[in-house]
PDB file of N, CA and C in Angstrom:
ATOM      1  N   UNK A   1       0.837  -1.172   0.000  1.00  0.00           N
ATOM      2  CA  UNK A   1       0.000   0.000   0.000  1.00  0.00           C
ATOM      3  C   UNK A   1       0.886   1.240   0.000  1.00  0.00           C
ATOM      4  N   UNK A   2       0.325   2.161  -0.700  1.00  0.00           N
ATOM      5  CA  UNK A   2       1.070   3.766  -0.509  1.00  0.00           C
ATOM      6  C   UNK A   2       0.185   4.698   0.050  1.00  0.00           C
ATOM      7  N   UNK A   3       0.722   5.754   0.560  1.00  0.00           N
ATOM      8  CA  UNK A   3      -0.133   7.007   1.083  1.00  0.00           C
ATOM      9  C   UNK A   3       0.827   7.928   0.883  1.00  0.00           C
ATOM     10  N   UNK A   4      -0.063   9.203   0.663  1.00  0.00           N
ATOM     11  CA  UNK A   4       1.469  10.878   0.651  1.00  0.00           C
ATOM     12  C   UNK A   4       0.625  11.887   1.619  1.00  0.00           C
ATOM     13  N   UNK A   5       1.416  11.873   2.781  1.00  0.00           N
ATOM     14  CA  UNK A   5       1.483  13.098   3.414  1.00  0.00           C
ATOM     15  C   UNK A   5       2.587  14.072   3.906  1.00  0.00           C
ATOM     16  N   UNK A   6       2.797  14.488   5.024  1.00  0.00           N
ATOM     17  CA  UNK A   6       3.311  15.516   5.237  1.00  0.00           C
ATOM     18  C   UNK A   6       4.188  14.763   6.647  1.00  0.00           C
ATOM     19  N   UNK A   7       5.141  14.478   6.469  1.00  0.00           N
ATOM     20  CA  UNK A   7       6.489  13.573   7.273  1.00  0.00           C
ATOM     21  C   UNK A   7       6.705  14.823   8.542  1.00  0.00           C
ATOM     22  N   UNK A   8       5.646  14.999   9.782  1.00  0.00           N
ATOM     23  CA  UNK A   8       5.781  15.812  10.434  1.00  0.00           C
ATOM     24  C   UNK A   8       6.600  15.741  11.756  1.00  0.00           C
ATOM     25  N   UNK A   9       6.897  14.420  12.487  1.00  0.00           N
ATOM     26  CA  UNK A   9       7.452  14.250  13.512  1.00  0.00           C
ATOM     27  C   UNK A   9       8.779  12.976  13.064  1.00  0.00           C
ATOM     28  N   UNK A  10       9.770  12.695  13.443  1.00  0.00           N
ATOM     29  CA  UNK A  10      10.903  11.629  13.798  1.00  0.00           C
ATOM     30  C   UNK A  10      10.373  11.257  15.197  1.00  0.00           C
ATOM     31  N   UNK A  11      10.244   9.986  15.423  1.00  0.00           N
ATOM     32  CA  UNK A  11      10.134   9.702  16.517  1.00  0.00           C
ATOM     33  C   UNK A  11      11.533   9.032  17.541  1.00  0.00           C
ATOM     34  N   UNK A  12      11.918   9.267  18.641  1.00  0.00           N
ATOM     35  CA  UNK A  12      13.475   8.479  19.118  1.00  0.00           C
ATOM     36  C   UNK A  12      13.935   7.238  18.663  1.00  0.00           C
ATOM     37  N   UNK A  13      14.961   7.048  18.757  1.00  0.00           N
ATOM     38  CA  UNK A  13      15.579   5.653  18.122  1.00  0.00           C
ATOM     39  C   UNK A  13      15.275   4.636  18.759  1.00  0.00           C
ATOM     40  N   UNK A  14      14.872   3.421  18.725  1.00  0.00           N
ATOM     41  CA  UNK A  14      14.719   2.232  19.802  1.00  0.00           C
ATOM     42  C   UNK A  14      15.783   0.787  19.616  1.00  0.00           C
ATOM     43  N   UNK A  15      16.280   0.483  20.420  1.00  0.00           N
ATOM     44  CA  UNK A  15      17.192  -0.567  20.485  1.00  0.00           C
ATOM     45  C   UNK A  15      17.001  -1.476  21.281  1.00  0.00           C
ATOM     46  N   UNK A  16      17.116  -3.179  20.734  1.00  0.00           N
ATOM     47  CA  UNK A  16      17.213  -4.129  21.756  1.00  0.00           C
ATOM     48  C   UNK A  16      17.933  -5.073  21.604  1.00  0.00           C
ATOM     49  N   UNK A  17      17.795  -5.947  22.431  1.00  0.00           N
ATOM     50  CA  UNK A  17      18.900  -7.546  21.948  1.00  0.00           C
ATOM     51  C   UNK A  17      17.455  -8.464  21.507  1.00  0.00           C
ATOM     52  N   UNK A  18      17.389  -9.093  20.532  1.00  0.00           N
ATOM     53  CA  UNK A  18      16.531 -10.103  20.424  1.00  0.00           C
ATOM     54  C   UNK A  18      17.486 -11.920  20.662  1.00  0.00           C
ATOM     55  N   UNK A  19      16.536 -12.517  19.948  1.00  0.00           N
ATOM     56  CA  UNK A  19      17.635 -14.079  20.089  1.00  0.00           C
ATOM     57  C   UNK A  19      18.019 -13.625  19.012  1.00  0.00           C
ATOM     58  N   UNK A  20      17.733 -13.249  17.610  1.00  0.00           N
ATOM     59  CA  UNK A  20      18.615 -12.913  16.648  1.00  0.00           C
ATOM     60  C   UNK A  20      20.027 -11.699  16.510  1.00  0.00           C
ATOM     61  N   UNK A  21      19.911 -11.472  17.953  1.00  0.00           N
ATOM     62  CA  UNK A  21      20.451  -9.888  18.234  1.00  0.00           C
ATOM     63  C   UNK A  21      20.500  -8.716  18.034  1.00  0.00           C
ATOM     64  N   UNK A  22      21.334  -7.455  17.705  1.00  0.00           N
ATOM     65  CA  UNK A  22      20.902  -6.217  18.117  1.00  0.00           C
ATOM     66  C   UNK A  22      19.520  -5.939  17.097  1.00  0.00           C
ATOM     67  N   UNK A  23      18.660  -5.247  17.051  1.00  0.00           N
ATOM     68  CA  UNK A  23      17.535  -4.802  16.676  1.00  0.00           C
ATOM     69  C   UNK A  23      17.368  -3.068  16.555  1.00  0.00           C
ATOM     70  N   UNK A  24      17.034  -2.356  15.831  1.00  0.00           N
ATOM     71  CA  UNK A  24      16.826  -1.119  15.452  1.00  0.00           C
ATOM     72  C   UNK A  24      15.671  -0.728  15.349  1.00  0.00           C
ATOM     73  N   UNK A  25      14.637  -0.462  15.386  1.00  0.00           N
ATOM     74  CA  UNK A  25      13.612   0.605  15.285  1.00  0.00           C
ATOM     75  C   UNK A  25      13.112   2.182  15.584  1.00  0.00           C
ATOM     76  N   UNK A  26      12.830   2.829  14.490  1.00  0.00           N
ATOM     77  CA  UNK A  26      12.838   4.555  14.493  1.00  0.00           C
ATOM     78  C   UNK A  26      10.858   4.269  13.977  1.00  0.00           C
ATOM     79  N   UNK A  27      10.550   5.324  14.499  1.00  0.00           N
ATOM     80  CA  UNK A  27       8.947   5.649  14.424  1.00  0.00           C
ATOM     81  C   UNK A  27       8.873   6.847  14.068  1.00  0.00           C
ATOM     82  N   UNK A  28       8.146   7.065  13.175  1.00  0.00           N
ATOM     83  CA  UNK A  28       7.515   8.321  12.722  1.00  0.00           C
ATOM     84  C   UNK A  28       6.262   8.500  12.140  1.00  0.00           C
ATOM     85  N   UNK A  29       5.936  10.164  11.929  1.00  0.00           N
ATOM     86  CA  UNK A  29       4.311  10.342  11.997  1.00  0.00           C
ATOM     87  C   UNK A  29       4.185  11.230  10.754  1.00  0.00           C
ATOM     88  N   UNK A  30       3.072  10.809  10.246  1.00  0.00           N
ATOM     89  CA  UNK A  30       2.565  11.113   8.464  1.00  0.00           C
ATOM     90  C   UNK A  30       1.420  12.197   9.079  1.00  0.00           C
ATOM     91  N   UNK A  31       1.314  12.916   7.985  1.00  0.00           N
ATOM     92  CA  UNK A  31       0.138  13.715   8.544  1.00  0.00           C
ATOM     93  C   UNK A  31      -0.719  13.768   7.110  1.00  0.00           C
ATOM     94  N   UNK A  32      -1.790  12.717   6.500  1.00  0.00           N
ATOM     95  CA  UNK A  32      -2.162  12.951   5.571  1.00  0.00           C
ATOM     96  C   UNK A  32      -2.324  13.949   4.709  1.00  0.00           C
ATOM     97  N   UNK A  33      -2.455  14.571   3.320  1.00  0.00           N
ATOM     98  CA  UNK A  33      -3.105  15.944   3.144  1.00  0.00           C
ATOM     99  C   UNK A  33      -4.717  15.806   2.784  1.00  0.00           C
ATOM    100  N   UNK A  34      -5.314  15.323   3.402  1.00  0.00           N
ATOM    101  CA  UNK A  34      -6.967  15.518   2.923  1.00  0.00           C
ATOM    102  C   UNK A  34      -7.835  16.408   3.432  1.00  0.00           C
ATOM    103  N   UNK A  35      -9.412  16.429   3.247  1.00  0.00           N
ATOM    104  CA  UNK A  35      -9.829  17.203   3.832  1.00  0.00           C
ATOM    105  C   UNK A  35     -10.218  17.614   5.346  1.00  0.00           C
ATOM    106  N   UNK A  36      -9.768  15.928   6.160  1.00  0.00           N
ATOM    107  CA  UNK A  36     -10.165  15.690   7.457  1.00  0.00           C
ATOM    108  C   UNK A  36      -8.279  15.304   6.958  1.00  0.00           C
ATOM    109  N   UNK A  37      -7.337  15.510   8.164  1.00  0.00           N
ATOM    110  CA  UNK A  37      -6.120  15.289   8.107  1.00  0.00           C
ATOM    111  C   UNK A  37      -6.281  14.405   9.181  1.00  0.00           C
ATOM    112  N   UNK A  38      -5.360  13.195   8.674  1.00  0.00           N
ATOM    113  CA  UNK A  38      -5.372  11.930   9.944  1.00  0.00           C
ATOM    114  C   UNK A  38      -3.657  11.721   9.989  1.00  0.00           C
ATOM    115  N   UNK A  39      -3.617  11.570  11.202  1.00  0.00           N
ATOM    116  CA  UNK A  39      -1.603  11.092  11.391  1.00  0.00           C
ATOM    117  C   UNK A  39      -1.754   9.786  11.914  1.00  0.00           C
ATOM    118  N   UNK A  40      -0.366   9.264  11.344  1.00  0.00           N
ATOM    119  CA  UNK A  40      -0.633   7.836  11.194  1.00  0.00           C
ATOM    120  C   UNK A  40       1.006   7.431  11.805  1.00  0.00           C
ATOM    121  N   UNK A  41       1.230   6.355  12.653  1.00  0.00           N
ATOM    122  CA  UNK A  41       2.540   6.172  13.206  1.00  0.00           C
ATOM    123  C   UNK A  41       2.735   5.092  12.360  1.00  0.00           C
ATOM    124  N   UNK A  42       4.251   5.657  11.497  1.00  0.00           N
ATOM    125  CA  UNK A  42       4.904   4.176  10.830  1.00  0.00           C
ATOM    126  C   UNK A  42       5.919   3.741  11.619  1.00  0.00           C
ATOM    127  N   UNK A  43       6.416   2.532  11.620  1.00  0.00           N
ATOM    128  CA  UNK A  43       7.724   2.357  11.780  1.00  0.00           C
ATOM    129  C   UNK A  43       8.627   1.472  10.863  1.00  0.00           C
ATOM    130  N   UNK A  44      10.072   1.572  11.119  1.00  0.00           N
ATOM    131  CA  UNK A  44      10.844   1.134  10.049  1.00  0.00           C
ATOM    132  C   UNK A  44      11.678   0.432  11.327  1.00  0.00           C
ATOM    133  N   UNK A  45      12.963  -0.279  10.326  1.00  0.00           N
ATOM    134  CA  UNK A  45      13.562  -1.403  11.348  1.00  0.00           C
ATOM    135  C   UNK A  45      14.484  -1.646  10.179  1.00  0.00           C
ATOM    136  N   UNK A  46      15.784  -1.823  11.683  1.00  0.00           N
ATOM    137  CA  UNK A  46      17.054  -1.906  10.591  1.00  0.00           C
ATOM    138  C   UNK A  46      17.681  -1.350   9.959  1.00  0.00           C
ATOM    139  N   UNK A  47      18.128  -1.981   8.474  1.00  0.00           N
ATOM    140  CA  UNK A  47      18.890  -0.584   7.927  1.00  0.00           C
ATOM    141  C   UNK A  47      17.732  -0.003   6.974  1.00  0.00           C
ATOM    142  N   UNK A  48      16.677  -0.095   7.055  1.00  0.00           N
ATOM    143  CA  UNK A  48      15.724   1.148   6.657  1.00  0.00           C
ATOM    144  C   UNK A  48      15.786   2.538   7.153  1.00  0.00           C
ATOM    145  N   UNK A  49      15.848   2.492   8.578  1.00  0.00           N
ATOM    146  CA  UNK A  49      16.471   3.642   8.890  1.00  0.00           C
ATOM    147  C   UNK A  49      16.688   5.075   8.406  1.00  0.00           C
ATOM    148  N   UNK A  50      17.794   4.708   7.437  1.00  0.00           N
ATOM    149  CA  UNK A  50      18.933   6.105   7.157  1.00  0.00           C
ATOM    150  C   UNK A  50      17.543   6.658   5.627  1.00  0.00           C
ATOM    151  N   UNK A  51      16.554   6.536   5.550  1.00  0.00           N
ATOM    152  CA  UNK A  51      15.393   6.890   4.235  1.00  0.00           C
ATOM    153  C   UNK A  51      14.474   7.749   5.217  1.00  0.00           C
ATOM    154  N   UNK A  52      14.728   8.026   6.196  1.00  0.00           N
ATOM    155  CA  UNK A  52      14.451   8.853   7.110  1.00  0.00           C
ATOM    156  C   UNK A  52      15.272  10.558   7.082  1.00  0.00           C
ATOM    157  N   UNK A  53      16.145   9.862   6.617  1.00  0.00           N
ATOM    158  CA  UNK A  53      17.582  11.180   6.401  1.00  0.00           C
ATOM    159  C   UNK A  53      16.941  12.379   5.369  1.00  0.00           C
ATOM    160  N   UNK A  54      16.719  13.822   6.338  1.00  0.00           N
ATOM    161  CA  UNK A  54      16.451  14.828   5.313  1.00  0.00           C
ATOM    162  C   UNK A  54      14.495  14.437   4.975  1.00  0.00           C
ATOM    163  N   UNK A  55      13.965  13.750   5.399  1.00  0.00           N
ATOM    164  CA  UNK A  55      12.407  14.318   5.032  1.00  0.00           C
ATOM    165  C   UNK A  55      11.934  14.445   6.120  1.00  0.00           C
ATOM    166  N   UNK A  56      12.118  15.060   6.905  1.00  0.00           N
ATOM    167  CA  UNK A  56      10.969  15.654   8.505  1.00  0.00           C
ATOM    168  C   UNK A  56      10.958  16.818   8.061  1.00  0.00           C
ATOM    169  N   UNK A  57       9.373  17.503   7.878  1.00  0.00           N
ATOM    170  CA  UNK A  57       8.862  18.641   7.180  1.00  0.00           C
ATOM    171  C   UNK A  57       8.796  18.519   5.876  1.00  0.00           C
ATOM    172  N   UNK A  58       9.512  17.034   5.036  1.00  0.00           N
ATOM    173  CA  UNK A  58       8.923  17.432   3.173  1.00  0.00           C
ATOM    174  C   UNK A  58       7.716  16.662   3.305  1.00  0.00           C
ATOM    175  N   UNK A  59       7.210  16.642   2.277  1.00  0.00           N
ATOM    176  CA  UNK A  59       5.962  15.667   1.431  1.00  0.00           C
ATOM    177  C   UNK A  59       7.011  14.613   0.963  1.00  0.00           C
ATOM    178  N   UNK A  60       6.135  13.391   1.447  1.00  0.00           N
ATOM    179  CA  UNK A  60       6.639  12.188   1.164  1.00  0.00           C
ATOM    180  C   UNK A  60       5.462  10.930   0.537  1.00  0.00           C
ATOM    181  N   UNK A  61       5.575  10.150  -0.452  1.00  0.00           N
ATOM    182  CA  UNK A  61       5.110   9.005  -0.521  1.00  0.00           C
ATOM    183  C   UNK A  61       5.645   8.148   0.383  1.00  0.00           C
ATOM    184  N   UNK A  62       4.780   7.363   1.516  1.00  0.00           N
ATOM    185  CA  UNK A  62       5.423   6.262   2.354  1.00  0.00           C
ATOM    186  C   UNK A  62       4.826   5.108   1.375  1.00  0.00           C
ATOM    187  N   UNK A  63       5.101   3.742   1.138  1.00  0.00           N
ATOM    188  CA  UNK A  63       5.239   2.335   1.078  1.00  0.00           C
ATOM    189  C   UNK A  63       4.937   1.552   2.173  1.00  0.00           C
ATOM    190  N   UNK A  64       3.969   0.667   2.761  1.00  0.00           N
ATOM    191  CA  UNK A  64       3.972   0.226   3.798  1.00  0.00           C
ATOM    192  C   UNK A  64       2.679  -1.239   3.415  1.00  0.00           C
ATOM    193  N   UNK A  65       3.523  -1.759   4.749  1.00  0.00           N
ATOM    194  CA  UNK A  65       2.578  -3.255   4.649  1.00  0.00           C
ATOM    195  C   UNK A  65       2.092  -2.968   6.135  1.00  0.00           C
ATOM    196  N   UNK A  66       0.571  -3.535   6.506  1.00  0.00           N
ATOM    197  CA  UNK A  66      -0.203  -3.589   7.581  1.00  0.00           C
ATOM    198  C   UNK A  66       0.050  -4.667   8.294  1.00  0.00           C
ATOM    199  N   UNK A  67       0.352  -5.218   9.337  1.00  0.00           N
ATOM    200  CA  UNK A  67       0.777  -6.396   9.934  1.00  0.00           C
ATOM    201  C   UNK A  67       0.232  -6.118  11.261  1.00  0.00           C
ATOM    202  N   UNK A  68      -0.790  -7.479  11.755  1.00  0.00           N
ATOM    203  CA  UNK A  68      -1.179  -7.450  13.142  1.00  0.00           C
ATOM    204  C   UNK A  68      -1.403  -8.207  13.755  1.00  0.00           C
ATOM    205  N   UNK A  69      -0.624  -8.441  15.279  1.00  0.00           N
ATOM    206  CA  UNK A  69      -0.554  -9.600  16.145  1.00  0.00           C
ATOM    207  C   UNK A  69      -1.050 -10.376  17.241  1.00  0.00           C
ATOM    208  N   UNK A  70      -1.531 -11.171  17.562  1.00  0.00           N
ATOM    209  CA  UNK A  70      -2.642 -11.107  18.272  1.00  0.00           C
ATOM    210  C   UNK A  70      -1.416 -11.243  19.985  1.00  0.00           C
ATOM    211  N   UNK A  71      -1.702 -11.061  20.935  1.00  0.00           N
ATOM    212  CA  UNK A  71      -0.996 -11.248  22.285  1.00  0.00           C
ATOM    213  C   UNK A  71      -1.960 -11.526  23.440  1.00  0.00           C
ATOM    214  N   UNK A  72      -2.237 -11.879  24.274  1.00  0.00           N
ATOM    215  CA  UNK A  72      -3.340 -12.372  25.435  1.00  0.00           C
ATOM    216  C   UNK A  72      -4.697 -12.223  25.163  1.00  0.00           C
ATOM    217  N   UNK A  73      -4.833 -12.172  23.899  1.00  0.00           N
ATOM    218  CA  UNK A  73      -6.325 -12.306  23.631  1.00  0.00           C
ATOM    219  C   UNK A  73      -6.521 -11.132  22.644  1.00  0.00           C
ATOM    220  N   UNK A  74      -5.934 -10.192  22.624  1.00  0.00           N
ATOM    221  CA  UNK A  74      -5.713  -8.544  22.489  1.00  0.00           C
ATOM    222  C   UNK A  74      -5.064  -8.845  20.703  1.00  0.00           C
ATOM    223  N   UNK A  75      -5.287  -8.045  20.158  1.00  0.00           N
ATOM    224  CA  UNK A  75      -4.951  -7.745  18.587  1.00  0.00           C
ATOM    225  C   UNK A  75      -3.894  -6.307  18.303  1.00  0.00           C
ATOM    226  N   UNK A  76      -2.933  -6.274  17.686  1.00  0.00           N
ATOM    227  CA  UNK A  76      -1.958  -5.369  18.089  1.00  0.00           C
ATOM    228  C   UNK A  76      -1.488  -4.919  16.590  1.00  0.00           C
ATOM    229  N   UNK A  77      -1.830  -3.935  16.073  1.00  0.00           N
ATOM    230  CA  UNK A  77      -1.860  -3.495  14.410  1.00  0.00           C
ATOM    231  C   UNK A  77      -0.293  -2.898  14.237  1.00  0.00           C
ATOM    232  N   UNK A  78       0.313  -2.972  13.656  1.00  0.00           N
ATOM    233  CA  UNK A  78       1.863  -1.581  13.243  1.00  0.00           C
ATOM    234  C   UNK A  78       1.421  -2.026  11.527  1.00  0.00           C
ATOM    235  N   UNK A  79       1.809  -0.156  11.194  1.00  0.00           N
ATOM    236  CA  UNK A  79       1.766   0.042   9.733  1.00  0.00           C
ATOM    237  C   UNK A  79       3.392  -0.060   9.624  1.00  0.00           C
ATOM    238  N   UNK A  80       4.390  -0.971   8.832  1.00  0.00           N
ATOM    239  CA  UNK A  80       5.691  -1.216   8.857  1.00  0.00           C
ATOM    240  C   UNK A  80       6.030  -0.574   6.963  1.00  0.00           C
ATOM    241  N   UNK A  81       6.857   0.431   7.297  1.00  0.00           N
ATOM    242  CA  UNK A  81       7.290   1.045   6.402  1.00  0.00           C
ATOM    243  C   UNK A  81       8.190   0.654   5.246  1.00  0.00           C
ATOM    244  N   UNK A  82       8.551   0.404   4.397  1.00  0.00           N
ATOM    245  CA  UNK A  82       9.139  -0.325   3.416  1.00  0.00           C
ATOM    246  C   UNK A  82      10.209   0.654   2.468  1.00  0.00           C
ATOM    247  N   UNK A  83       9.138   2.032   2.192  1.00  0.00           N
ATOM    248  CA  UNK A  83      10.103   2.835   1.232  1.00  0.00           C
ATOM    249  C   UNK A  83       9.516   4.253   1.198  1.00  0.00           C
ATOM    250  N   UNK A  84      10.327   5.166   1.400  1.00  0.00           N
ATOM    251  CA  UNK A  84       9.804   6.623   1.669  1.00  0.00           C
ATOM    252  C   UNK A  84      10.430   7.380   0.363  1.00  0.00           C
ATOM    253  N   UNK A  85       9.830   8.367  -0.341  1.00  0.00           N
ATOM    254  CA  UNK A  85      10.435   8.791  -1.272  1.00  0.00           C
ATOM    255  C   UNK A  85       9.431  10.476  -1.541  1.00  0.00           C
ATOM    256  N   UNK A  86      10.627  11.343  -0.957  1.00  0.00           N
ATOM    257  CA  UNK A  86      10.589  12.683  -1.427  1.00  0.00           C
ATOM    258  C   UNK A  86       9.958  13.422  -1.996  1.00  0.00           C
ATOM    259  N   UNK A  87       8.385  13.943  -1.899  1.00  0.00           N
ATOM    260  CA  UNK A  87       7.739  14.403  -3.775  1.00  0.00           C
ATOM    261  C   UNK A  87       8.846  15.391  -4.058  1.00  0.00           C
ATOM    262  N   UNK A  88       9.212  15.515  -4.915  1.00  0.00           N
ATOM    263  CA  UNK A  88       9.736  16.167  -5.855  1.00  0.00           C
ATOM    264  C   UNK A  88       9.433  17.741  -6.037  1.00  0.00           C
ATOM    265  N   UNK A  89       8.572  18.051  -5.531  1.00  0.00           N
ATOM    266  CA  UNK A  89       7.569  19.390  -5.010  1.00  0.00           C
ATOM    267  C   UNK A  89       7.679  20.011  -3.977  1.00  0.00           C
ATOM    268  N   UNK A  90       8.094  19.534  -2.969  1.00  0.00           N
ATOM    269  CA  UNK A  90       8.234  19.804  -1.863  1.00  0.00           C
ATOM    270  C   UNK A  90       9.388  20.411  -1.362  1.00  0.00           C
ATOM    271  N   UNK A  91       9.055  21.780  -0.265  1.00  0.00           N
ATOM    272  CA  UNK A  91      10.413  22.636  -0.222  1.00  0.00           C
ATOM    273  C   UNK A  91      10.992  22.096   1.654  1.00  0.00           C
ATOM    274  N   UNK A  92      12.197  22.692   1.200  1.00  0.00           N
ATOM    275  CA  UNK A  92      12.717  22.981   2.959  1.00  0.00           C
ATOM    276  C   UNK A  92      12.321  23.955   2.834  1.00  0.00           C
ATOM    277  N   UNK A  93      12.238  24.375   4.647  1.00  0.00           N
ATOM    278  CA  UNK A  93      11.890  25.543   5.432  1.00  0.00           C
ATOM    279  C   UNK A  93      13.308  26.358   4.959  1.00  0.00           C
ATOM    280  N   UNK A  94      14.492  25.610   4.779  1.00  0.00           N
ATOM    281  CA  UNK A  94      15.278  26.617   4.390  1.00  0.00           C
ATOM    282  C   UNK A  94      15.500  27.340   3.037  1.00  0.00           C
ATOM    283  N   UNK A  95      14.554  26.768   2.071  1.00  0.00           N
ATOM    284  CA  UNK A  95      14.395  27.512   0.591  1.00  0.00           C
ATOM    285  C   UNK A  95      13.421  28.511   0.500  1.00  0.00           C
ATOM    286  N   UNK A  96      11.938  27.912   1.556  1.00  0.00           N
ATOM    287  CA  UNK A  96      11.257  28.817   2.026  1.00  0.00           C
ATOM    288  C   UNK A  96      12.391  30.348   2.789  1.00  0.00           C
ATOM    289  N   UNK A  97      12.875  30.300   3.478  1.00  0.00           N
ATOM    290  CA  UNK A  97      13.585  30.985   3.610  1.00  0.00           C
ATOM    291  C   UNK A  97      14.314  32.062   2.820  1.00  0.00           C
ATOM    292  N   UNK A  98      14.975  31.866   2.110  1.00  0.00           N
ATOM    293  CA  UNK A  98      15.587  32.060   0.816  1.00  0.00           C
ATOM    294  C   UNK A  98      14.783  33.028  -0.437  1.00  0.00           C
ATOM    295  N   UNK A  99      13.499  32.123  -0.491  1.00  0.00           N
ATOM    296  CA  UNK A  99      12.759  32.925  -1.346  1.00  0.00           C
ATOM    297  C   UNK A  99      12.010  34.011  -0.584  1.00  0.00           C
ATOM    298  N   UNK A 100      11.641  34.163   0.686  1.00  0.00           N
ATOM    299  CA  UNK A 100      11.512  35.521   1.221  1.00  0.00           C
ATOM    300  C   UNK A 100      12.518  36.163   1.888  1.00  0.00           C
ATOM    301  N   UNK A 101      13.846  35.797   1.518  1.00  0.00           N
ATOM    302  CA  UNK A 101      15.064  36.830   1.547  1.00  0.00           C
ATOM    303  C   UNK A 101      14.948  37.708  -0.038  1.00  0.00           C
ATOM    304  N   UNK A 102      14.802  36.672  -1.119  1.00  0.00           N
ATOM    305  CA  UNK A 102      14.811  37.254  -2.222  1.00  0.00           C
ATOM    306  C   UNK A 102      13.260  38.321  -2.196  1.00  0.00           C
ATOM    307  N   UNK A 103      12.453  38.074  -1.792  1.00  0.00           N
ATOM    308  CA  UNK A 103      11.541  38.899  -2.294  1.00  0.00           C
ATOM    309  C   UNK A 103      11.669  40.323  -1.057  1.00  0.00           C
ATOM    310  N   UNK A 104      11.926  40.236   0.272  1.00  0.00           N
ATOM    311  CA  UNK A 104      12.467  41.072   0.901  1.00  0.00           C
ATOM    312  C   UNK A 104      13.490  42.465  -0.328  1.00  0.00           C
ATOM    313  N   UNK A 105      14.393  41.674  -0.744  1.00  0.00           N
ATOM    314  CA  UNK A 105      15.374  42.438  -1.092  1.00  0.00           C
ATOM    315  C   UNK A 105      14.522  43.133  -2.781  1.00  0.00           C
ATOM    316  N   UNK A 106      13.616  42.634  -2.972  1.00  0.00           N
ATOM    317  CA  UNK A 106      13.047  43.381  -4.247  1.00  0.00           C
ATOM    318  C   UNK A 106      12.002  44.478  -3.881  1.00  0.00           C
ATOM    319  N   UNK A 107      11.582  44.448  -2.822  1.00  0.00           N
ATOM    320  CA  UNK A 107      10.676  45.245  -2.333  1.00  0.00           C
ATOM    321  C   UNK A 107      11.509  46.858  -1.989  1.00  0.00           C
ATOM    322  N   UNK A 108      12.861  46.955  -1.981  1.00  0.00           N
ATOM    323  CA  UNK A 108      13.754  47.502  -1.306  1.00  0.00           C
ATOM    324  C   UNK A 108      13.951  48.613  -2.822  1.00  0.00           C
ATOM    325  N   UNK A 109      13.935  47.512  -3.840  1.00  0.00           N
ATOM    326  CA  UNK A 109      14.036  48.077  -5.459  1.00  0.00           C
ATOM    327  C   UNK A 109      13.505  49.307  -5.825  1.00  0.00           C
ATOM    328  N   UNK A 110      13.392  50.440  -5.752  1.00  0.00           N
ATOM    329  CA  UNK A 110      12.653  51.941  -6.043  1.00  0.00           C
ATOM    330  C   UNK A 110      12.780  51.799  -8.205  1.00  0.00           C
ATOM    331  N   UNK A 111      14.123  51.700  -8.118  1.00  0.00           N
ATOM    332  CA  UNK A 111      14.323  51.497  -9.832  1.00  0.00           C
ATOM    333  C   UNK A 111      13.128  50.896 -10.972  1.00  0.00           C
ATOM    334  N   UNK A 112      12.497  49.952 -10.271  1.00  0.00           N
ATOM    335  CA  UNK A 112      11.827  49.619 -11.077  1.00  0.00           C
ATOM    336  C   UNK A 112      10.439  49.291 -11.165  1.00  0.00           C
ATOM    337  N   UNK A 113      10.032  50.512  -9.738  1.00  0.00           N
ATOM    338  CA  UNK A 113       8.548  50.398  -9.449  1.00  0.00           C
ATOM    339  C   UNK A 113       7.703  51.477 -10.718  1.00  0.00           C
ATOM    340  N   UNK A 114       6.693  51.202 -10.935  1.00  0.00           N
ATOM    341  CA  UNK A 114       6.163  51.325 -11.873  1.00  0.00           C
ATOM    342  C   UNK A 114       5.213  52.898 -11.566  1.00  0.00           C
ATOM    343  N   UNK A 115       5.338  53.698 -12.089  1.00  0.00           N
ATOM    344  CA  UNK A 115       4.474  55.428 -11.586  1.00  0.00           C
ATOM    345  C   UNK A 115       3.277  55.351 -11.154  1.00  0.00           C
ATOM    346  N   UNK A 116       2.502  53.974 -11.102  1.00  0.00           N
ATOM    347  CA  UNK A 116       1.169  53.934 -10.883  1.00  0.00           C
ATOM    348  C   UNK A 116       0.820  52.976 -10.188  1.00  0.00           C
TER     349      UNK A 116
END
C-alpha cells in the first residue's frame, strides 16, 4: 500500500537484543493531506532507517505493509514502512527561507517600481 502526506514528527531511536540480536527501530508520523487530516505512526527497522535522512517537514510518498498480532487475547496493528520517497515538489523551510530573503530584497528596489 502507498499514502502521501506531510512527514511531520521523527520519533526516538529504539534498540534491543533479540535471540537474533541487536535490533533497530525509528517511528515516525505522516500527517495525511486531505480534507479531514489523519496522522498515522509508521515504523521502520534496521537498515531502513537512514530513508528517514532529510524528510521531517517534506511531502513524502510512504510504502507500507499492515501487519497485526494477536498477544493475550488482544490484537496489536503496526503500519511497517518499506520505502519513503521525497515528492519532488516539496520545499525545505530553508528555501522557504531564501525565497523571502529574495523577495524582501526586491521590495527595497525603487528602480523599477512602476508610476502607478
Amino acid at each position: 500500500m502507498e499514502i502521501q502526506g506531510k512527514l511531520i514528527k521523527i520519533l526516538p531511536l529504539q534498540t534491543g537484543e533479540g535471540k537474533n540480536g541487536t535490533w533497530k527501530k525509528q517511528e515516525f508520523i505522516l500527517e495525511t493531506d486531505t480534507a479531514y487530516p489523519k496522522k498515522i505512526c509508521f515504523s521502520l527497522w534496521g537498515d531502513k532507517l537512514n530513508m528517514l535522512q532529510g524528510a521531517e517537514g517534506q511531502s513524502v510518498t510512504v510504502g507500507f505493509d499492515l501487519e497485526s498480532r494477536e498477544y493475550n487475547g488482544r490484537w496489536f496493528t503496526e503500519a511497517k514502512a518499506w520505502k519513503i520517497e521525497i515528492l519532488s515538489g516539496s520545499k525545505s523551510p530553508d528555501n522557504e527561507k531564501e525565497d523571502l530573503d529574495w523577495l524582501d530584497s526586491q521590495q527595497g528596489d525603487t528602480e523599477t517600481d512602476l508610476p502607478f
